[in-house]
Protein backbone atom coordinates (compact mmCIF):
# COMPACT_ATOMS: atom_id res chain seq x y z
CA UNK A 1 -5.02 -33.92 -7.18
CA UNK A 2 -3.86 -30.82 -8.59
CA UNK A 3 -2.56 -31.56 -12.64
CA UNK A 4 -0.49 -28.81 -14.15
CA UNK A 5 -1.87 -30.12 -17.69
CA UNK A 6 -2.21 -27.13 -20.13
CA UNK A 7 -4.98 -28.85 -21.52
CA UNK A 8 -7.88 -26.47 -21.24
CA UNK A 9 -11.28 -26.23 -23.24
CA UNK A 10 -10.74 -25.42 -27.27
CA UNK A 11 -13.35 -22.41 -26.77
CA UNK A 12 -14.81 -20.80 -23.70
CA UNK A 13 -18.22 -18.34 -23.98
CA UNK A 14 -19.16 -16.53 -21.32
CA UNK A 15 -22.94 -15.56 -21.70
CA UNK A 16 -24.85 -12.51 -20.89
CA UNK A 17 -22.62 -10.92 -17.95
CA UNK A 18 -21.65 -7.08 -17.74
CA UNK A 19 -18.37 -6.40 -18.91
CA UNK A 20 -15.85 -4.02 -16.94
CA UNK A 21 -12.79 -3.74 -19.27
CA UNK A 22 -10.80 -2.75 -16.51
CA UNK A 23 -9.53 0.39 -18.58
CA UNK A 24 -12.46 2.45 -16.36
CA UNK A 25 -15.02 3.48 -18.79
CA UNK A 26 -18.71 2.52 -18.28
CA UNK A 27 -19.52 -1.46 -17.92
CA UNK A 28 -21.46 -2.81 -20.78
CA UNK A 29 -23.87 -5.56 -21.72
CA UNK A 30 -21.98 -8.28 -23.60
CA UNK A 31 -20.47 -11.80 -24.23
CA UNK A 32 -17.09 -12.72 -24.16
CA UNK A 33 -15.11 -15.60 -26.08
CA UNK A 34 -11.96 -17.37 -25.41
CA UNK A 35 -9.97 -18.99 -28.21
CA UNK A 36 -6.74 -20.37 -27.52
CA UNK A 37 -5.68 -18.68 -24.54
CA UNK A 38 -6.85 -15.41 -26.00
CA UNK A 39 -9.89 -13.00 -26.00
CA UNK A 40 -11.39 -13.68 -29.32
CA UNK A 41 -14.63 -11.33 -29.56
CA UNK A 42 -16.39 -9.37 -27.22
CA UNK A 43 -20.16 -8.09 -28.06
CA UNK A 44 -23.59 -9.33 -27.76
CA UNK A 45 -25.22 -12.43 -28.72
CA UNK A 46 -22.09 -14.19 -29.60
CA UNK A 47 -22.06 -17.45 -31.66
CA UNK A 48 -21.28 -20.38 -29.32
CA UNK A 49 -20.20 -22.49 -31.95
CA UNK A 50 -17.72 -25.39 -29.95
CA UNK A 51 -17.03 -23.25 -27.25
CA UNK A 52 -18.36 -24.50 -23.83
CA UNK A 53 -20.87 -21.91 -22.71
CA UNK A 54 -20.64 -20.91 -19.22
CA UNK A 55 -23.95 -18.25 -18.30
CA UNK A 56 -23.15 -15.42 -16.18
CA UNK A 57 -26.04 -13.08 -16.25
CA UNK A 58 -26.21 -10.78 -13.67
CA UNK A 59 -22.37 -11.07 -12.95
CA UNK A 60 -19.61 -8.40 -13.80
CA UNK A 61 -17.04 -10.19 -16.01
CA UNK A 62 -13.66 -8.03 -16.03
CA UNK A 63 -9.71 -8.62 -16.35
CA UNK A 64 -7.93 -10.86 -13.66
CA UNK A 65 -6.58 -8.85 -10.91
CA UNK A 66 -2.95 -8.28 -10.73
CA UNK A 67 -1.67 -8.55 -6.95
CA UNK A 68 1.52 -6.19 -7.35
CA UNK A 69 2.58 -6.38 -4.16
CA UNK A 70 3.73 -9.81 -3.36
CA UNK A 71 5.73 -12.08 -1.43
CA UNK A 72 4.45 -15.63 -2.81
CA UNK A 73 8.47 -16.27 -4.51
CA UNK A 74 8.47 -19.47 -3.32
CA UNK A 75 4.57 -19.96 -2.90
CA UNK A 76 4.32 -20.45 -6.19
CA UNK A 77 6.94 -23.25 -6.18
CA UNK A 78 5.78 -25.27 -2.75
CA UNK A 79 2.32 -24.42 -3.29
CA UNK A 80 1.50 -23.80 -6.85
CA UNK A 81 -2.48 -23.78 -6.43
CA UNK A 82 -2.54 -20.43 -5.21
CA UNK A 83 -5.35 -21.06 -3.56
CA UNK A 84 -5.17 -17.68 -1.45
CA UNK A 85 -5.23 -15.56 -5.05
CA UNK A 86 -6.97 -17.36 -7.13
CA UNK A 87 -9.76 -17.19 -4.68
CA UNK A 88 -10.01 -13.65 -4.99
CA UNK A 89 -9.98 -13.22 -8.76
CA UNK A 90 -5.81 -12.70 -8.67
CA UNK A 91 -4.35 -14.07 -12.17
CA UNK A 92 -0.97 -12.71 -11.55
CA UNK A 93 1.71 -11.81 -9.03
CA UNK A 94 4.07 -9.65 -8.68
CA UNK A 95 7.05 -11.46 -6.92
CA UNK A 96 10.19 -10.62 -5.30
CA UNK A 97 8.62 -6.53 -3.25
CA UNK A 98 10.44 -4.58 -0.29
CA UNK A 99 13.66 -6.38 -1.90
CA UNK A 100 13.51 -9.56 -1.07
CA UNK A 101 13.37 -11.86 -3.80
CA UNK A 102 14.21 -15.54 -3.61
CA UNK A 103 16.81 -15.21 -6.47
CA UNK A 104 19.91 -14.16 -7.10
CA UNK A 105 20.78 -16.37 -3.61
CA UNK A 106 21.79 -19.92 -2.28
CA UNK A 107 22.04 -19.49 1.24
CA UNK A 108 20.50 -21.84 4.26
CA UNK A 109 21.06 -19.11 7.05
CA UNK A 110 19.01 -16.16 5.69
CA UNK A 111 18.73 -13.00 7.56
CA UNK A 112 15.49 -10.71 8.68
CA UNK A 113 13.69 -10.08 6.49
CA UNK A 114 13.98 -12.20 3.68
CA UNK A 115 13.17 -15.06 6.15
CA UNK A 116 9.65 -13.81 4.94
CA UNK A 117 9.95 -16.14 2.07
CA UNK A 118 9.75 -19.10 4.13
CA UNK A 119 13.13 -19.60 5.09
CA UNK A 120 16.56 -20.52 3.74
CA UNK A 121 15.45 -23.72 2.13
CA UNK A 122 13.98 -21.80 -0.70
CA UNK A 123 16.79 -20.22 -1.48
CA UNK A 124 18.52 -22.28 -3.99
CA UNK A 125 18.67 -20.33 -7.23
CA UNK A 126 21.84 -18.42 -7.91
CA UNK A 127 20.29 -16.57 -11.13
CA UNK A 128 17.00 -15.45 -11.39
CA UNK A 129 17.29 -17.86 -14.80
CA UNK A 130 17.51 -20.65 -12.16
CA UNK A 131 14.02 -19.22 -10.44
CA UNK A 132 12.14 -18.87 -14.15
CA UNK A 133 13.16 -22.56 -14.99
CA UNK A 134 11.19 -23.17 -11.29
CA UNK A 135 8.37 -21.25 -12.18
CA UNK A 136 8.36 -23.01 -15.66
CA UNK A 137 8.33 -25.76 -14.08
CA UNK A 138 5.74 -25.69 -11.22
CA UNK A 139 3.58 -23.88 -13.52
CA UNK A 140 1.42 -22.05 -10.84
CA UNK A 141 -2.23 -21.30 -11.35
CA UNK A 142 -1.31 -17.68 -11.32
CA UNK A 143 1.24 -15.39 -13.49
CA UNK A 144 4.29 -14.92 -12.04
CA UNK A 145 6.60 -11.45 -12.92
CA UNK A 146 9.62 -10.76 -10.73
CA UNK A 147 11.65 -8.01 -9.49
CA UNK A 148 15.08 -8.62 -8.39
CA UNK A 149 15.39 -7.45 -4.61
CA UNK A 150 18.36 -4.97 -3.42
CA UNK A 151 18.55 -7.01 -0.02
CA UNK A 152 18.91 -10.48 -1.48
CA UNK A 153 21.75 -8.80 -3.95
CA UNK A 154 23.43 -7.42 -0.87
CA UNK A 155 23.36 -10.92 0.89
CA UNK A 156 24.53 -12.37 -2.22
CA UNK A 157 27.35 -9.92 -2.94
CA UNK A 158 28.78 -8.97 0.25
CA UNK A 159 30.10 -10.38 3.55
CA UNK A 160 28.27 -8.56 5.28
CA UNK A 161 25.10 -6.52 4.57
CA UNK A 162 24.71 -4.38 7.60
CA UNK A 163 26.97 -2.02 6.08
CA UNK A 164 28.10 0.57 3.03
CA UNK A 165 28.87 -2.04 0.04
CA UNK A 166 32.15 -1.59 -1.64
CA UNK A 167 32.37 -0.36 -5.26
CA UNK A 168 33.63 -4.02 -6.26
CA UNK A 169 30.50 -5.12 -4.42
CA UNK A 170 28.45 -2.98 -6.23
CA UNK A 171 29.33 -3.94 -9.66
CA UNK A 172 28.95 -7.44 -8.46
CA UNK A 173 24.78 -6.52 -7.51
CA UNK A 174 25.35 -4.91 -10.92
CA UNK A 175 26.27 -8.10 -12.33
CA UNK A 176 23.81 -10.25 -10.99
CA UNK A 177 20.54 -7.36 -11.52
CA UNK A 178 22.01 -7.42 -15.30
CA UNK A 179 21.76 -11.63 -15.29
CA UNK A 180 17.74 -11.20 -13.73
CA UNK A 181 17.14 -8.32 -16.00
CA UNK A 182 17.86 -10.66 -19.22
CA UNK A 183 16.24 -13.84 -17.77
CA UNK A 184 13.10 -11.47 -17.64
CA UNK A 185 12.92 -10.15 -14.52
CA UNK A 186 10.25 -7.08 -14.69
CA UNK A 187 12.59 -4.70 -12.67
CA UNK A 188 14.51 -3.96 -9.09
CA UNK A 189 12.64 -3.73 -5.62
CA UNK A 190 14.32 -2.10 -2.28
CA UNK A 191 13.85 -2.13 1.40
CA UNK A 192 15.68 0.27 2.36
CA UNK A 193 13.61 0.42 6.10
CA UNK A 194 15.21 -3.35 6.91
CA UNK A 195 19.12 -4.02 8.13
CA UNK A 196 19.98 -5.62 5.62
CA UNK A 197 19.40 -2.82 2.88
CA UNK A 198 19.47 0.42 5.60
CA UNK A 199 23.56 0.97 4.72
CA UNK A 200 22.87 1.61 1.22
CA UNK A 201 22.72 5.43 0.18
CA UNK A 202 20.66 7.09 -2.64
CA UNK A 203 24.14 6.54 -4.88
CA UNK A 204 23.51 2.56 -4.66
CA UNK A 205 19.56 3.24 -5.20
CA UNK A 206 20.53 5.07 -8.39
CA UNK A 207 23.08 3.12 -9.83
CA UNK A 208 20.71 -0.17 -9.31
CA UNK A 209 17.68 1.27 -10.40
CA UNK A 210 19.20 2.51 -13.48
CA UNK A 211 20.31 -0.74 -14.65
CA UNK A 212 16.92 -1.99 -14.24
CA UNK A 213 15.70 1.13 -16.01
CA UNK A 214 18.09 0.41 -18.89
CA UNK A 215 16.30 -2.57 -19.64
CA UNK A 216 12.97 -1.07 -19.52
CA UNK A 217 12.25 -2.38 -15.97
CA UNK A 218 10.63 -0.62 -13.31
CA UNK A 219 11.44 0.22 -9.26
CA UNK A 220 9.66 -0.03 -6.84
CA UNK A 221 10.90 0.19 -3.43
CA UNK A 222 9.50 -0.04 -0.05
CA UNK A 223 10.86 3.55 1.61
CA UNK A 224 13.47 3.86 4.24
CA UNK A 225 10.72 5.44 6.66
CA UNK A 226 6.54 5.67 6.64
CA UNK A 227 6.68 7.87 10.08
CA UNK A 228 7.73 10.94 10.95
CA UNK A 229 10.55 10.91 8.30
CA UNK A 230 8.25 10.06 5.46
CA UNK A 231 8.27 13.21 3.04
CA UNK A 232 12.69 12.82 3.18
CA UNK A 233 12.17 9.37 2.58
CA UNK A 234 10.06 9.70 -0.22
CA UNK A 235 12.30 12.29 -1.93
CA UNK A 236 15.11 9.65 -1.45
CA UNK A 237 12.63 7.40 -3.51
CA UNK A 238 12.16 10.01 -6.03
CA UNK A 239 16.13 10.96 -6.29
CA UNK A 240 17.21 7.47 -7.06
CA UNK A 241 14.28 6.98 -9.80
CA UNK A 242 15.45 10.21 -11.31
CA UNK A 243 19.06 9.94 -11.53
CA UNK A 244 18.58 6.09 -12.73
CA UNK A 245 16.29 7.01 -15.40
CA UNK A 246 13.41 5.15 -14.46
CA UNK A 247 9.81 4.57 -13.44
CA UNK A 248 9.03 4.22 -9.35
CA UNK A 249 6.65 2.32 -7.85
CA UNK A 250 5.95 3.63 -3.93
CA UNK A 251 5.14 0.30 -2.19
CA UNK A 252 2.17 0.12 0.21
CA UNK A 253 1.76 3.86 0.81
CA UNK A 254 0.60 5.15 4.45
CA UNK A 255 1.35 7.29 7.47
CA UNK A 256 2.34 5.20 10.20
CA UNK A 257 2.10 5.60 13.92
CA UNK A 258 -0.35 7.83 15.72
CA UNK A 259 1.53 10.78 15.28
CA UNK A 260 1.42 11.00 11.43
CA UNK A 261 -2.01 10.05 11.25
CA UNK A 262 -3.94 12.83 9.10
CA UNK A 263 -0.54 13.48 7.16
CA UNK A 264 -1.73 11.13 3.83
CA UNK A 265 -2.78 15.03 3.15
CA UNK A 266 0.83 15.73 2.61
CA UNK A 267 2.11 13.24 1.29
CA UNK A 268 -0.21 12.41 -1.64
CA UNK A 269 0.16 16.55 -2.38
CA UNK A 270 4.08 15.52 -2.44
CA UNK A 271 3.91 12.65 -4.74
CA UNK A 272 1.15 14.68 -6.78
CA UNK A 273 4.10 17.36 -7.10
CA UNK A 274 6.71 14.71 -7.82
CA UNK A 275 4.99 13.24 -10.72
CA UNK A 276 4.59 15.82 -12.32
CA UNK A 277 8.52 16.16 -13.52
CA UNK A 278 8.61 12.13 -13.37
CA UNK A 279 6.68 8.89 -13.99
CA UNK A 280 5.33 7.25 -10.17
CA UNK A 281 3.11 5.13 -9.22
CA UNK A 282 2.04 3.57 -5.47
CA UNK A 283 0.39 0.53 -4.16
CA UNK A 284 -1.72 0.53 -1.24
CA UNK A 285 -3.73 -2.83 0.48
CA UNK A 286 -7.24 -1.77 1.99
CA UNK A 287 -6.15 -2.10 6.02
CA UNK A 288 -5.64 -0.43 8.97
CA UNK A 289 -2.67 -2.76 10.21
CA UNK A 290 0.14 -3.80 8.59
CA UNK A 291 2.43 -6.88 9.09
CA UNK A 292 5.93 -7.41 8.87
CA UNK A 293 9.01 -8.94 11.00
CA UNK A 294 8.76 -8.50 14.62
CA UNK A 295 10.68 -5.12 15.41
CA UNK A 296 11.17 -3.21 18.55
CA UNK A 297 10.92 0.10 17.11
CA UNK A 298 7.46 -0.80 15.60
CA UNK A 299 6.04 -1.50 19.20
CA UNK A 300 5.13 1.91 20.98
CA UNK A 301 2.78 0.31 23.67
CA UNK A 302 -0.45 2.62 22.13
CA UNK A 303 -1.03 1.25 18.85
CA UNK A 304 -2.51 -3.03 18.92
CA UNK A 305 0.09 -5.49 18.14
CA UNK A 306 -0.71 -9.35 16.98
CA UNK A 307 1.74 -11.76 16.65
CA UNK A 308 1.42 -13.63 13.50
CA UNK A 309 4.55 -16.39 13.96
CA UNK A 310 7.29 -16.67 16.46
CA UNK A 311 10.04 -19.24 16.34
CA UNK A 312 11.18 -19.44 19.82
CA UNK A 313 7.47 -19.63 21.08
CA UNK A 314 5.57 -20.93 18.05
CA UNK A 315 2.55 -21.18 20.98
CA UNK A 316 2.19 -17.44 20.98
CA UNK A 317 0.65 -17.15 16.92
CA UNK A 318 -2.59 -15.21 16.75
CA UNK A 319 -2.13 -13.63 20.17
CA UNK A 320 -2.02 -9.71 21.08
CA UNK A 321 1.63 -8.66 22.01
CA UNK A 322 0.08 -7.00 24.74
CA UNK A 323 -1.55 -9.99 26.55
CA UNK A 324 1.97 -11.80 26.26
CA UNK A 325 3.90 -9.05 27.74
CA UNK A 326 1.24 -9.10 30.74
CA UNK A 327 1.50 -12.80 31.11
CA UNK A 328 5.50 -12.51 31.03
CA UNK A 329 5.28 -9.45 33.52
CA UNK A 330 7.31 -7.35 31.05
CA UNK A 331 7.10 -4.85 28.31
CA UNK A 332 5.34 -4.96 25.02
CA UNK A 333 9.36 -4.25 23.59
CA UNK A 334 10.60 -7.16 26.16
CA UNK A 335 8.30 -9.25 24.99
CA UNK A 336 8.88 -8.61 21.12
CA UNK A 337 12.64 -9.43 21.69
CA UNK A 338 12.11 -12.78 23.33
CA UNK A 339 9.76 -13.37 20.36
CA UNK A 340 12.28 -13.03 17.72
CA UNK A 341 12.67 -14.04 15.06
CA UNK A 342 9.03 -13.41 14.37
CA UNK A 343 6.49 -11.65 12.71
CA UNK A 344 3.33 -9.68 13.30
CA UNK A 345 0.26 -7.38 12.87
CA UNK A 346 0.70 -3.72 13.18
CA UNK A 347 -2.31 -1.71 13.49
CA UNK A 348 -0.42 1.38 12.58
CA UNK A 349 -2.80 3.52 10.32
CA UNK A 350 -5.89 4.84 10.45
CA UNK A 351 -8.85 4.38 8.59
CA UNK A 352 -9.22 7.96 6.65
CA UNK A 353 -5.88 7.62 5.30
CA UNK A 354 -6.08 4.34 4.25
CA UNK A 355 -9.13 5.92 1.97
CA UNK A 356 -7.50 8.83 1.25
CA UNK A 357 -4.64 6.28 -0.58
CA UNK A 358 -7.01 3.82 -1.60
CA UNK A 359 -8.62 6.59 -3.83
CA UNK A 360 -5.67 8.52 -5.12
CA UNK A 361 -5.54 8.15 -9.24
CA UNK A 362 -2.40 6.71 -9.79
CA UNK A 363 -2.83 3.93 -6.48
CA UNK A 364 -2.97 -0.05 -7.64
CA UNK A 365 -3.83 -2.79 -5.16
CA UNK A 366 -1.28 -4.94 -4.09
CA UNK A 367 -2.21 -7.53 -0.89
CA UNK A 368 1.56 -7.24 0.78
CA UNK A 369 0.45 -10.68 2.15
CA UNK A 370 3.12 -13.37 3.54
CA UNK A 371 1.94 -16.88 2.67
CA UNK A 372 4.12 -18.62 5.21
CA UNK A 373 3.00 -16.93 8.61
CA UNK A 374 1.49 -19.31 10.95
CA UNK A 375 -1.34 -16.78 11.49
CA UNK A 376 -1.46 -14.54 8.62
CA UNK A 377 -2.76 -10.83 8.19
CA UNK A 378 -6.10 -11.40 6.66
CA UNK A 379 -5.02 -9.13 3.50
CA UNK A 380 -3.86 -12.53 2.39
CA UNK A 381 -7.14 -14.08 1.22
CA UNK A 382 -9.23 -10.46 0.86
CA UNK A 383 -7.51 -7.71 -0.52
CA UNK A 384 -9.41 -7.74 -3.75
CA UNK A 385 -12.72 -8.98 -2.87
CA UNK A 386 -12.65 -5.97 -0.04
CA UNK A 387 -12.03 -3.31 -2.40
CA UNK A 388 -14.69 -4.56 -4.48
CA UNK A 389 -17.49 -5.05 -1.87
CA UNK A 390 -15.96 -3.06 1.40
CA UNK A 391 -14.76 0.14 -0.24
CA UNK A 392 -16.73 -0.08 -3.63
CA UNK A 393 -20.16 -1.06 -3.29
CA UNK A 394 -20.51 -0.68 0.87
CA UNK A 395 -18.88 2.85 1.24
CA UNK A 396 -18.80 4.06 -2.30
CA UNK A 397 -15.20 5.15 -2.03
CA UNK A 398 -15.13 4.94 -6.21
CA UNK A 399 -17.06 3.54 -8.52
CA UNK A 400 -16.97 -0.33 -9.42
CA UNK A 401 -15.07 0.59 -12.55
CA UNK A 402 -12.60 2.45 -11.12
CA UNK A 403 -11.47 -0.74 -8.30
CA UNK A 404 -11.31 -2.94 -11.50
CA UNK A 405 -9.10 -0.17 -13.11
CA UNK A 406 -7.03 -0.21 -10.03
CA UNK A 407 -6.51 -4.33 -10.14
CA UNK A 408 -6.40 -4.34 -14.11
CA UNK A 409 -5.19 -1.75 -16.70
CA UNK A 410 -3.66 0.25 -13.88
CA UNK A 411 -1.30 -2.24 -13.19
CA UNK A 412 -0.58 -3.79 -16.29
CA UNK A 413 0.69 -0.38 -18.00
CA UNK A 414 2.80 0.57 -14.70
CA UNK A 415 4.78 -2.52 -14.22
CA UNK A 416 4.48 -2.83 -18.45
CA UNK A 417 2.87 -6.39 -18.90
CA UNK A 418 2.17 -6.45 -22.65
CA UNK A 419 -1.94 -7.53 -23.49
CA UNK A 420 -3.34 -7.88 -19.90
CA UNK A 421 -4.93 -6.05 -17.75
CA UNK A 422 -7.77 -5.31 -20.01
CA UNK A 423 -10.57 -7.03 -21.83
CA UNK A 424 -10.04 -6.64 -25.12
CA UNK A 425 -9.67 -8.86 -28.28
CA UNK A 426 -6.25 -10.06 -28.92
CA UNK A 427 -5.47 -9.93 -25.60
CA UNK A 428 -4.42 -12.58 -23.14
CA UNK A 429 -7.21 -14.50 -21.68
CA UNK A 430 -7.32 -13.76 -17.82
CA UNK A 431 -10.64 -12.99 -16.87
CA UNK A 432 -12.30 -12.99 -13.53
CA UNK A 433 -16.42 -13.17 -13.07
CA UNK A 434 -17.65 -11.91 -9.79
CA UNK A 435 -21.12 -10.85 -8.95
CA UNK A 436 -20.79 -7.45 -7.57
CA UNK A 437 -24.04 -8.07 -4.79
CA UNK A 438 -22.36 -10.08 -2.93
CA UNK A 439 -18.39 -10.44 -3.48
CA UNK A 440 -16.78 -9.67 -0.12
CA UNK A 441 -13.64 -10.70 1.89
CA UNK A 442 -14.48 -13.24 5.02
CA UNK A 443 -10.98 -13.46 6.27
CA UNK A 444 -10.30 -11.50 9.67
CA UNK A 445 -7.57 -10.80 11.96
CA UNK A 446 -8.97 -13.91 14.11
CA UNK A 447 -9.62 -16.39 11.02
CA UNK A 448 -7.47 -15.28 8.07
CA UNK A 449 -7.31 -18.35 5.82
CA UNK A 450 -10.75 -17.77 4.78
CA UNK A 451 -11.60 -17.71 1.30
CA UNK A 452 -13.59 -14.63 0.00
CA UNK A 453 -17.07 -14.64 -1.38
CA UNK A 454 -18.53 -13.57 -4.72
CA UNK A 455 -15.34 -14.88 -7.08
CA UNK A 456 -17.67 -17.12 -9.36
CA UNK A 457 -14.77 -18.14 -12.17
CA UNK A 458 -11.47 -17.02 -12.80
CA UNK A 459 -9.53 -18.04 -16.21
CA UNK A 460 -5.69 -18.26 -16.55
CA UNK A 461 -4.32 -17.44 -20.08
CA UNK A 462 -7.41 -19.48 -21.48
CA UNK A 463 -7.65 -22.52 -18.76
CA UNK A 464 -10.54 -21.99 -16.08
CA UNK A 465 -8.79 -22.33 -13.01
CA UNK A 466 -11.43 -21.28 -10.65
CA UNK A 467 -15.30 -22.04 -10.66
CA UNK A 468 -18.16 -22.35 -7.89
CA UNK A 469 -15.80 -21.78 -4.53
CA UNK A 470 -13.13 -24.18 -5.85
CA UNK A 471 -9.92 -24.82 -7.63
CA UNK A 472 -10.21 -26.56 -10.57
CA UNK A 473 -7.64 -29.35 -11.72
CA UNK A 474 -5.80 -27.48 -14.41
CA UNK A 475 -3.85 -24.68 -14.06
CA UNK A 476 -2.59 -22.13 -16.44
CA UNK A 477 -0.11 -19.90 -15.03
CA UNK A 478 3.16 -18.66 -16.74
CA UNK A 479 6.41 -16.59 -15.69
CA UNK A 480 6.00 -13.15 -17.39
CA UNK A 481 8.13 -10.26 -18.70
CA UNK A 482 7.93 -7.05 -19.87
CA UNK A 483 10.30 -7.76 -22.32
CA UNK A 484 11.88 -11.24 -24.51
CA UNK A 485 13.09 -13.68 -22.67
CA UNK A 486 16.82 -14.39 -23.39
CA UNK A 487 17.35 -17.68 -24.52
């Protein structure tokens, strides 16, 4: 059984391994030492003194990966192992993306798509104070930072979501973003492409975002259109971060739908120009398909469709939309509304852009991946491990250094996590040892929950959490903020 003990090892020394800081300059011959939850030294021939000495010659030892596109809010409560990140080499999550967070809300009934958390039950926390004391007390095996997500502050503020929120109903999100910015909430998250955010208009963006910018938060926000409205959407993105006076964070960049494919061209040009009169940032996960709620207006009948849960025919999980429509003797979009609520695969970009993203400067890796489908997207379990292996070593997309710098440093200094990201002395002690010949992701589109290959140990804030293909029985994990926590 699982303990959430803090006790961990007074010392840790890992011996002879190659050391990728994660900040991107060369890798390096050395050992590393862990005092007290901390990197202590880092240089050769170390003195092992008390520590226990763990040998990792031949592996790359570098800074835990930072997922920082997340939906594990209430993983990390009902299933605090982890299992799915701390396979890869994951440390920390970033919680609460596409705005859907599990607090500010108590509410059993919980519209599309913040049923992506797992369902109403979880939402029992009317202050995102309420959801740190979980954390605190589940004390995951990963980091946990949140953002505070526009559509669970419209379901919690108005009557009715679907449509323009009043200006008492905007103070009130006001109110409660304020409450999750003190308790230590890393910043605000929209999703402005679902129903439940798609009334809002850049005014609401910008008044949101700039409370979270006010106390040195971040927003990200998943854009009100990938397709052929992308560019407008983007500059609505950009308009909001401007006029609110703070950082943005594009969520899972790409070009969706057959008729924008080739157009990551364009848009990474448009950002390019963008940044250059403000601070942005984008995450990207290294598919082809994404996965989401089932939606009508995602099905076209060309691009492949699997359907990854389905309440009213929980049979149909893991099958192709496209088979079920045939076996119903209707259309793909029939078939997708009898399936509802639901979710599903979308193989809606292709491969060149998905490099194209994966290899633009200022692009972090986040997995996007929903812990409670039936039938996952495999981007669950292997994000990290195929960036490393896939895209890294197999197609030589960037160098090794650079995919740490994109899971590490990158990350840390966007979303402003204080002494992580990098190995360095002083800092915090997550550390993940792979061995770059072989790490890989197994999962697939037919068997997801598959753990990856290559991860040899991953350490938590000091506590080795991960070692030889399993969990071990401690874990480490803590709620984190880019700022003090109020008291």
């Amino acid at each position: 059984m699982t303990s959430n003990s803090e006790d961990a090892p007074s010392s840790l020394l890992l011996r002879g391994g190659t050391v990728i800081d994660g900040t991107g300059r060369d890798r390096f011959a050395a050992d590393v030492r862990i005092d007290g939850g901390r990197i202590a030294a880092i240089g050769p021939d170390l003195a092992a003194g008390d520590a226990v000495v763990i040998d990792v010659g031949g592996k790359v030892v570098a800074p835990g990966f930072i997922d920082v596109h997340t939906h594990d809010d209430q993983a990390v409560l009902s299933a605090p192992g982890m299992l799915p990140k701390i396979s890869q080499g994951v440390t920390t999550v970033v919680v609460g993306n596409c705005g859907i967070s599990l607090a500010p809300l108590v509410r059993a009934d919980v519209p599309p798509p913040l049923n992506l958390l797992g369902g109403g039950d979880g939402y029992v926390h009317p202050t995102m104070a309420s959801y740190v004391a979980a954390v605190d007390a589940a004390r995951p095996a990963v980091n946990v930072a949140a953002l505070v997500g526009h559509s669970t502050l419209r379901v919690a503020a108005m009557d009715d979501p679907y449509r323009a929120a009043t200006r008492a109903e905007q103070t009130r999100m006001g109110e409660l973003l304020r409450e999750g910015m003190d308790a230590g909430a890393i910043g605000f998250s929209s999703g402005v492409f679902y129903a439940t955010g798609a009334a809002a208009d850049v005014d609401e963006l910008a008044l949101l975002a700039g409370i979270a910018g006010d106390a040195g938060g971040v927003y990200a926000t998943h854009i009100r259109q990938e397709m052929d409205q992308v560019l407008a959407s983007l500059d609505e993105a950009f308009a909001a971060g401007r006029r609110g006076n703070v950082p943005v964070v594009i969520s899972h960049h790409k070009c969706a739908g057959p008729a924008n494919w080739g157009r990551t061209v364009q848009t990474l040009a448009h950002i390019d120009a963008a940044r250059a009169r403000q601070p942005i940032g984008l995450d990207a996960y290294p598919y082809v398909a994404g996965s989401t709620v089932l939606r009508t207006d995602l099905v076209d009948g060309i691009i492949d469709v699997i359907v990854t849960w389905s309440t009213p025919f929980p049979q149909m999980s893991a099958r192709h939309l496209a088979d079920i429509a045939a076996e119903w003797n209707c259309t793909q979009q029939e078939a997708c509304e009898r399936l509802q609520p639901g979710g599903a695969c979308y193989f809606q970009m292709r491969e060149d852009d998905v490099q194209r993203v994966l290899r633009y400067p200022a692009t972090m890796i986040g997995s996007d991946g929903l812990p409670h489908d039936v039938h996952p997207h495999p981007r669950l379990w292997g994000t990290f491990p195929r960036v490393l292996g896939h895209y890294s070593r197999d197609l030589g997309l960037f160098p090794l250094e650079t995919a740490v710098h994109k899971m590490t440093a990158l990350s840390a200094r966007r979303f402003r996590l204080a002494e992580r990201g990098e190995l360095r002395a002083g800092f915090h002690a997550d550390v993940t040892v792979f061995d770059p010949s072989t790490v890989a992701d197994t999962a697939t589109f037919e068997r997801p929950a598959r753990a990856a290959r290559g991860i040899e140990y991953v350490v938590v804030n000091g506590v080795l959490s991960y070692a030889d293909g399993h969990a071990t029985t401690q874990r480490g994990g803590r709620f984190l903020s880019s700022r003090p926590r109020s008291a």
